[in-house]
C-alpha atoms as a PDB file:
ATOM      1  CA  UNK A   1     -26.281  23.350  -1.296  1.00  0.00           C
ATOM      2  CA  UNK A   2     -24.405  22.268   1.691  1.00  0.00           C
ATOM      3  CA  UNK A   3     -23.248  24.595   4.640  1.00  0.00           C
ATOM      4  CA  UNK A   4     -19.532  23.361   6.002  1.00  0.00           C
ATOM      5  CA  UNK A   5     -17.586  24.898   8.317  1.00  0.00           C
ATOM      6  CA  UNK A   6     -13.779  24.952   7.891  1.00  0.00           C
ATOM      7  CA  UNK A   7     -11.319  24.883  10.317  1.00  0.00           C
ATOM      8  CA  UNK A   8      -9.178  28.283  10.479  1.00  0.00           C
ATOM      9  CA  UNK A   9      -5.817  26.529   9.098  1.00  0.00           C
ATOM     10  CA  UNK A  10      -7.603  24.972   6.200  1.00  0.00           C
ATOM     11  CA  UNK A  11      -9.514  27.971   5.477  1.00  0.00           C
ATOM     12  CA  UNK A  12      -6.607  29.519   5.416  1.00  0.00           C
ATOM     13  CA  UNK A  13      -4.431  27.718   3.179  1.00  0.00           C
ATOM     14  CA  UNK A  14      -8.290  27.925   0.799  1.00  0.00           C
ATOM     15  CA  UNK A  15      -7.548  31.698   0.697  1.00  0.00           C
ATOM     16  CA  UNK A  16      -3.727  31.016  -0.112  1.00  0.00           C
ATOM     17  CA  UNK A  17      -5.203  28.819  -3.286  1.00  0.00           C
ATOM     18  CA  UNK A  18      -7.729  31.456  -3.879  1.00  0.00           C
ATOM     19  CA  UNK A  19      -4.891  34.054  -4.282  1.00  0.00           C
ATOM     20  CA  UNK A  20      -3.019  32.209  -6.025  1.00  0.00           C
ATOM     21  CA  UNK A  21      -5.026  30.845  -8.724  1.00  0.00           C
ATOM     22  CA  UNK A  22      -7.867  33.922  -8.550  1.00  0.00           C
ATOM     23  CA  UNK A  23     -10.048  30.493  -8.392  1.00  0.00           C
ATOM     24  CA  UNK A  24     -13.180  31.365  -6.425  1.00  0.00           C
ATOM     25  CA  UNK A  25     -13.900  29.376  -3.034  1.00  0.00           C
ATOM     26  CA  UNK A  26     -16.498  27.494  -4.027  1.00  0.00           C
ATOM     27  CA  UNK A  27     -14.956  26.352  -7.280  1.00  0.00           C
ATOM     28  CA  UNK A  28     -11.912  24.885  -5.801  1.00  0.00           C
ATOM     29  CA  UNK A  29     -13.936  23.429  -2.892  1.00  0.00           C
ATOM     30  CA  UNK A  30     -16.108  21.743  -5.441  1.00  0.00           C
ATOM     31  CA  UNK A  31     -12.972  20.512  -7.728  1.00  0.00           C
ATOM     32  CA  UNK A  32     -10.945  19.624  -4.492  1.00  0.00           C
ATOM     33  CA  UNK A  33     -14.342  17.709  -3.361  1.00  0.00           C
ATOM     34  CA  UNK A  34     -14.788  15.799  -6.630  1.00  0.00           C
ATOM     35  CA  UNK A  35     -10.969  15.144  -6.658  1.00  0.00           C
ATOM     36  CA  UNK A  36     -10.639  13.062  -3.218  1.00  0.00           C
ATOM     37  CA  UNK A  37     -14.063  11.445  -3.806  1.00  0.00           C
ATOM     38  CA  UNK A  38     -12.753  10.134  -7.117  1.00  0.00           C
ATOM     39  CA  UNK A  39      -9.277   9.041  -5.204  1.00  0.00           C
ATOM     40  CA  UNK A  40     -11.154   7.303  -1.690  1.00  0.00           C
ATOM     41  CA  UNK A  41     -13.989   5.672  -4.435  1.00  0.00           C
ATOM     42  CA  UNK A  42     -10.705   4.381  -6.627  1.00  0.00           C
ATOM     43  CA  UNK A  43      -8.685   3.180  -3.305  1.00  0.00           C
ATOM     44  CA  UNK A  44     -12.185   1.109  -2.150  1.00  0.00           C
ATOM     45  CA  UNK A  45     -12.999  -0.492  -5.051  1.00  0.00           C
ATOM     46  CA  UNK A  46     -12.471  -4.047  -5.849  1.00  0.00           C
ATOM     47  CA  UNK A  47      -9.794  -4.194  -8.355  1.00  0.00           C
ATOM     48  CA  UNK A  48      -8.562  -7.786  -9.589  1.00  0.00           C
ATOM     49  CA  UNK A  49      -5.135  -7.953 -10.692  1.00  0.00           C
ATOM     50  CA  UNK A  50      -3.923 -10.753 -13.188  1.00  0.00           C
ATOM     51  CA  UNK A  51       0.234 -11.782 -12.091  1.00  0.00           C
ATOM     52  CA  UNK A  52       2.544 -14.194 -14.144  1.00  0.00           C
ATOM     53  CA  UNK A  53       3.342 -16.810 -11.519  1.00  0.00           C
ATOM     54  CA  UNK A  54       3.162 -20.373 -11.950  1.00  0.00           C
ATOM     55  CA  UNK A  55       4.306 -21.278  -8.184  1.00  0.00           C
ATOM     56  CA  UNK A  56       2.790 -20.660  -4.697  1.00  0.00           C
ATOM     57  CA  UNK A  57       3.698 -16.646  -3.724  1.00  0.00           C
ATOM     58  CA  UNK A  58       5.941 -18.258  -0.878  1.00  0.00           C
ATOM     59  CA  UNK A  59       7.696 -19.918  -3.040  1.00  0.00           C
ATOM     60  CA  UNK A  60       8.599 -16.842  -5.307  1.00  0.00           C
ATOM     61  CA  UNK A  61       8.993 -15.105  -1.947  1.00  0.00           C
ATOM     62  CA  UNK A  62      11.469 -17.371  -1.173  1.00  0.00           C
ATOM     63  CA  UNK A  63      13.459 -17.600  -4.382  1.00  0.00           C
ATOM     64  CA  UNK A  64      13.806 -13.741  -4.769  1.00  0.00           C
ATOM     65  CA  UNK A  65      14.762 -12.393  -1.624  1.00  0.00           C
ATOM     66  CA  UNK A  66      17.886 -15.304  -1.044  1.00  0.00           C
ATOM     67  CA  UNK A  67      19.501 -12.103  -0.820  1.00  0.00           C
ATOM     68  CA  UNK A  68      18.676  -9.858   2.230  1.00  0.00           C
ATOM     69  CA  UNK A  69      16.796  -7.007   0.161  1.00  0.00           C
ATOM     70  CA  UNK A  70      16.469  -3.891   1.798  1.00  0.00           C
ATOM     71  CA  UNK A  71      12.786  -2.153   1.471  1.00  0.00           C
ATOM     72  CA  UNK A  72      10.195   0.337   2.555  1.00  0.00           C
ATOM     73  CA  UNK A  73       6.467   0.292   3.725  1.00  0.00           C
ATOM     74  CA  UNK A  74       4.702   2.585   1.580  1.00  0.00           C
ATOM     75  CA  UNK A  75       2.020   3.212   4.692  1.00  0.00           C
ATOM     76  CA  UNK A  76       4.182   4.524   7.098  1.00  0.00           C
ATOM     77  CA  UNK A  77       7.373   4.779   5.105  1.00  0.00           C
ATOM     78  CA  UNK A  78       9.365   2.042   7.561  1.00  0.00           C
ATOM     79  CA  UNK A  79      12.502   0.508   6.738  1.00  0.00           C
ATOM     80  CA  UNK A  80      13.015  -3.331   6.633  1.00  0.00           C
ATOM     81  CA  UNK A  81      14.807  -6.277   5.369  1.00  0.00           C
ATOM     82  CA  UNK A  82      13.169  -9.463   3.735  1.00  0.00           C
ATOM     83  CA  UNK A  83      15.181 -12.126   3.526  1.00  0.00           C
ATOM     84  CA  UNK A  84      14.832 -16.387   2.863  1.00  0.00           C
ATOM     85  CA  UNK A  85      17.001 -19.008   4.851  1.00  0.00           C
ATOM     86  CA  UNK A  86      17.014 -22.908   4.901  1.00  0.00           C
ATOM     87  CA  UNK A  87      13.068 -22.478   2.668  1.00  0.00           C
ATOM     88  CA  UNK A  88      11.650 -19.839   5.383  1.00  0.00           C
ATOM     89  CA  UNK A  89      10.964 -16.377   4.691  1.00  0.00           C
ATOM     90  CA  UNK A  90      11.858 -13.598   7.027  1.00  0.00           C
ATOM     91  CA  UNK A  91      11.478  -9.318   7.919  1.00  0.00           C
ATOM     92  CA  UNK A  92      14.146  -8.240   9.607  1.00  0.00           C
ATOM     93  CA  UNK A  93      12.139  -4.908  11.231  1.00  0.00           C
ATOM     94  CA  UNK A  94      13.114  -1.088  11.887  1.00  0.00           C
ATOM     95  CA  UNK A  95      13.353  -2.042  15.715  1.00  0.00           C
ATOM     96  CA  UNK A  96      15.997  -4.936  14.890  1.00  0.00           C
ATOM     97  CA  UNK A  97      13.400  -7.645  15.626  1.00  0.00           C
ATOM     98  CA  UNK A  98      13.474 -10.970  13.226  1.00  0.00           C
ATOM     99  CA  UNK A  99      10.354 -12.359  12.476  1.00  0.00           C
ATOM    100  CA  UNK A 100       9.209 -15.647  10.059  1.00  0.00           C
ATOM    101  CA  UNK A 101       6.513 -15.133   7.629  1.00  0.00           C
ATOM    102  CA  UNK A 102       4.425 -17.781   7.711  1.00  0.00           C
ATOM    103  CA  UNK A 103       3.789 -20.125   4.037  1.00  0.00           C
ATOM    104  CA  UNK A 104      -0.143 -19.706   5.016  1.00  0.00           C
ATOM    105  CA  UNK A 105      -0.694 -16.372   5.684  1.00  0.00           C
ATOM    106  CA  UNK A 106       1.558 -15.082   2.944  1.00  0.00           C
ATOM    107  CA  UNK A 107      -0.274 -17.349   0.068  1.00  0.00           C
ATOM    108  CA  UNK A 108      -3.827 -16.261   1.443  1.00  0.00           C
ATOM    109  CA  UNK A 109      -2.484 -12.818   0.871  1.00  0.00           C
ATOM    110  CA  UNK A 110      -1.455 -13.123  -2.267  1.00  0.00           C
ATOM    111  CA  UNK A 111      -4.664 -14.549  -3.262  1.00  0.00           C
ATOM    112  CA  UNK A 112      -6.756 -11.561  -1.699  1.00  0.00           C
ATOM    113  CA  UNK A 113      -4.787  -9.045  -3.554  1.00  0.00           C
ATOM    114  CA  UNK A 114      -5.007 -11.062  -6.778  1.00  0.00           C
ATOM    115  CA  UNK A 115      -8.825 -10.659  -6.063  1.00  0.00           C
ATOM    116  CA  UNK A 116      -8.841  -6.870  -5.003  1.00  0.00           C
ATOM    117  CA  UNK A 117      -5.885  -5.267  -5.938  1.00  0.00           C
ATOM    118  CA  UNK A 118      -5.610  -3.303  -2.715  1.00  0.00           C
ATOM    119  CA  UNK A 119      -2.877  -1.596  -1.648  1.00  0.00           C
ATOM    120  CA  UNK A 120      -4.137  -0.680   1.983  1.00  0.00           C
ATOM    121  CA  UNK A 121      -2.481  -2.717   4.511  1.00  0.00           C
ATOM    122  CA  UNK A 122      -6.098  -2.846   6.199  1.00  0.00           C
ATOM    123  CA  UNK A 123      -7.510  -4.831   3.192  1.00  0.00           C
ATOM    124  CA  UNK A 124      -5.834  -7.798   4.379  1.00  0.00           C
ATOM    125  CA  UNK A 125      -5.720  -7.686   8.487  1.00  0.00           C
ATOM    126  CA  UNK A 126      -7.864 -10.422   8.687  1.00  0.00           C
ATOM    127  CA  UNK A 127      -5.353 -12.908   6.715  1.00  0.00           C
ATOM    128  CA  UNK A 128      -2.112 -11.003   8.223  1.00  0.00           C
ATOM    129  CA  UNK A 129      -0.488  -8.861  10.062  1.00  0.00           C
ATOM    130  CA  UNK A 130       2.496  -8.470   7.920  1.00  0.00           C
ATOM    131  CA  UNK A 131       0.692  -7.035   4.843  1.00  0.00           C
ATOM    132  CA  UNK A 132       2.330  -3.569   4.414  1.00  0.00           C
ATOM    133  CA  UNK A 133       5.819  -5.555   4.249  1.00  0.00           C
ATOM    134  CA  UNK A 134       4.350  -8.362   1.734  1.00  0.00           C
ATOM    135  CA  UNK A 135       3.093  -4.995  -0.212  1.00  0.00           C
ATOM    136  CA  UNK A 136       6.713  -3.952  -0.213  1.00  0.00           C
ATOM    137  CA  UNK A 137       7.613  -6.989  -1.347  1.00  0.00           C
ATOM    138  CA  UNK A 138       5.105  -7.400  -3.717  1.00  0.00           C
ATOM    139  CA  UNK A 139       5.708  -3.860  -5.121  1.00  0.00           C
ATOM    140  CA  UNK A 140       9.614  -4.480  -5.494  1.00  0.00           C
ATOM    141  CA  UNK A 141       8.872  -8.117  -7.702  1.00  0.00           C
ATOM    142  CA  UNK A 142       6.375  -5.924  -9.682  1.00  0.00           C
ATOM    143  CA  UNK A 143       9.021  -3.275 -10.452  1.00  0.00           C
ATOM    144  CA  UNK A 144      11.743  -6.018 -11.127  1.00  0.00           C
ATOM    145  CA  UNK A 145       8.855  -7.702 -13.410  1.00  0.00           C
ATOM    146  CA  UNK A 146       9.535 -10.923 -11.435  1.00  0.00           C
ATOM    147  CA  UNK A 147       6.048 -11.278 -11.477  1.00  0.00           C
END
């Protein structure tokens, strides 16, 4: 048995479920328990992901977005634009501010996810700052099955 204190607002909204469902507290604290533990063990473990691509990510980067493609970080839900010129890759940001992506970074990446299969921006800090908009990126060529 563990002792927990709640704070009032979530203890709260626990009654709201309670009356709702006629679920008992401890039943829907154990189920709600089980639930995120099973979600945060899923999110931190290794996953290795097997992508159809025959050519350095960069390249495919490169190739895909000739047109400026408009997307969305899934961490914090920000708008950008990804777009290739003259066989450089670019994110045009939310604040207006072009930056290059560089052919490095964005291949180490790609091999890091290939290895883990995260999708938490974090995963890949040490490689490169610009992972939640290469995980956009990487999202929309999944969707379009470019990959």
């Amino acid at each position: 048995m563990i002792a927990v204190s709640l704070p009032d607002d979530l203890l709260a909204k626990l009654d709201d479920v309670v009356a709702k469902t006629g679920k008992k507290r401890s039943y829907l604290i154990r189920e709600s328990l089980s639930i995120y533990l099973e979600s945060i063990e899923h999110m931190n473990t290794d996953k290795k992901v097997e992508l159809k691509t025959s050519k350095p990510f960069y390249e495919t980067l490169i190739e895909e977005f000739k047109e400026s493609t408009e997307l969305v970080t899934d961490a914090r839900k920000s708008p950008f634009t990804m777009f290739s010129d003259n066989g450089k890759l670019y994110v045009l940001n939310a604040k207006g501010n072009t930056r290059a992506l560089d052919e490095s970074s964005v291949n180490k990446f790609f091999d890091a996810f290939k290895a883990t299969g995260s999708a938490s921006p974090i995963s890949y800090h040490d490689i490169t700052f610009n992972s939640s908009y290469l995980l956009a990126a990487l999202k929309n060529l999944m969707e379009r099955e470019a990959l």
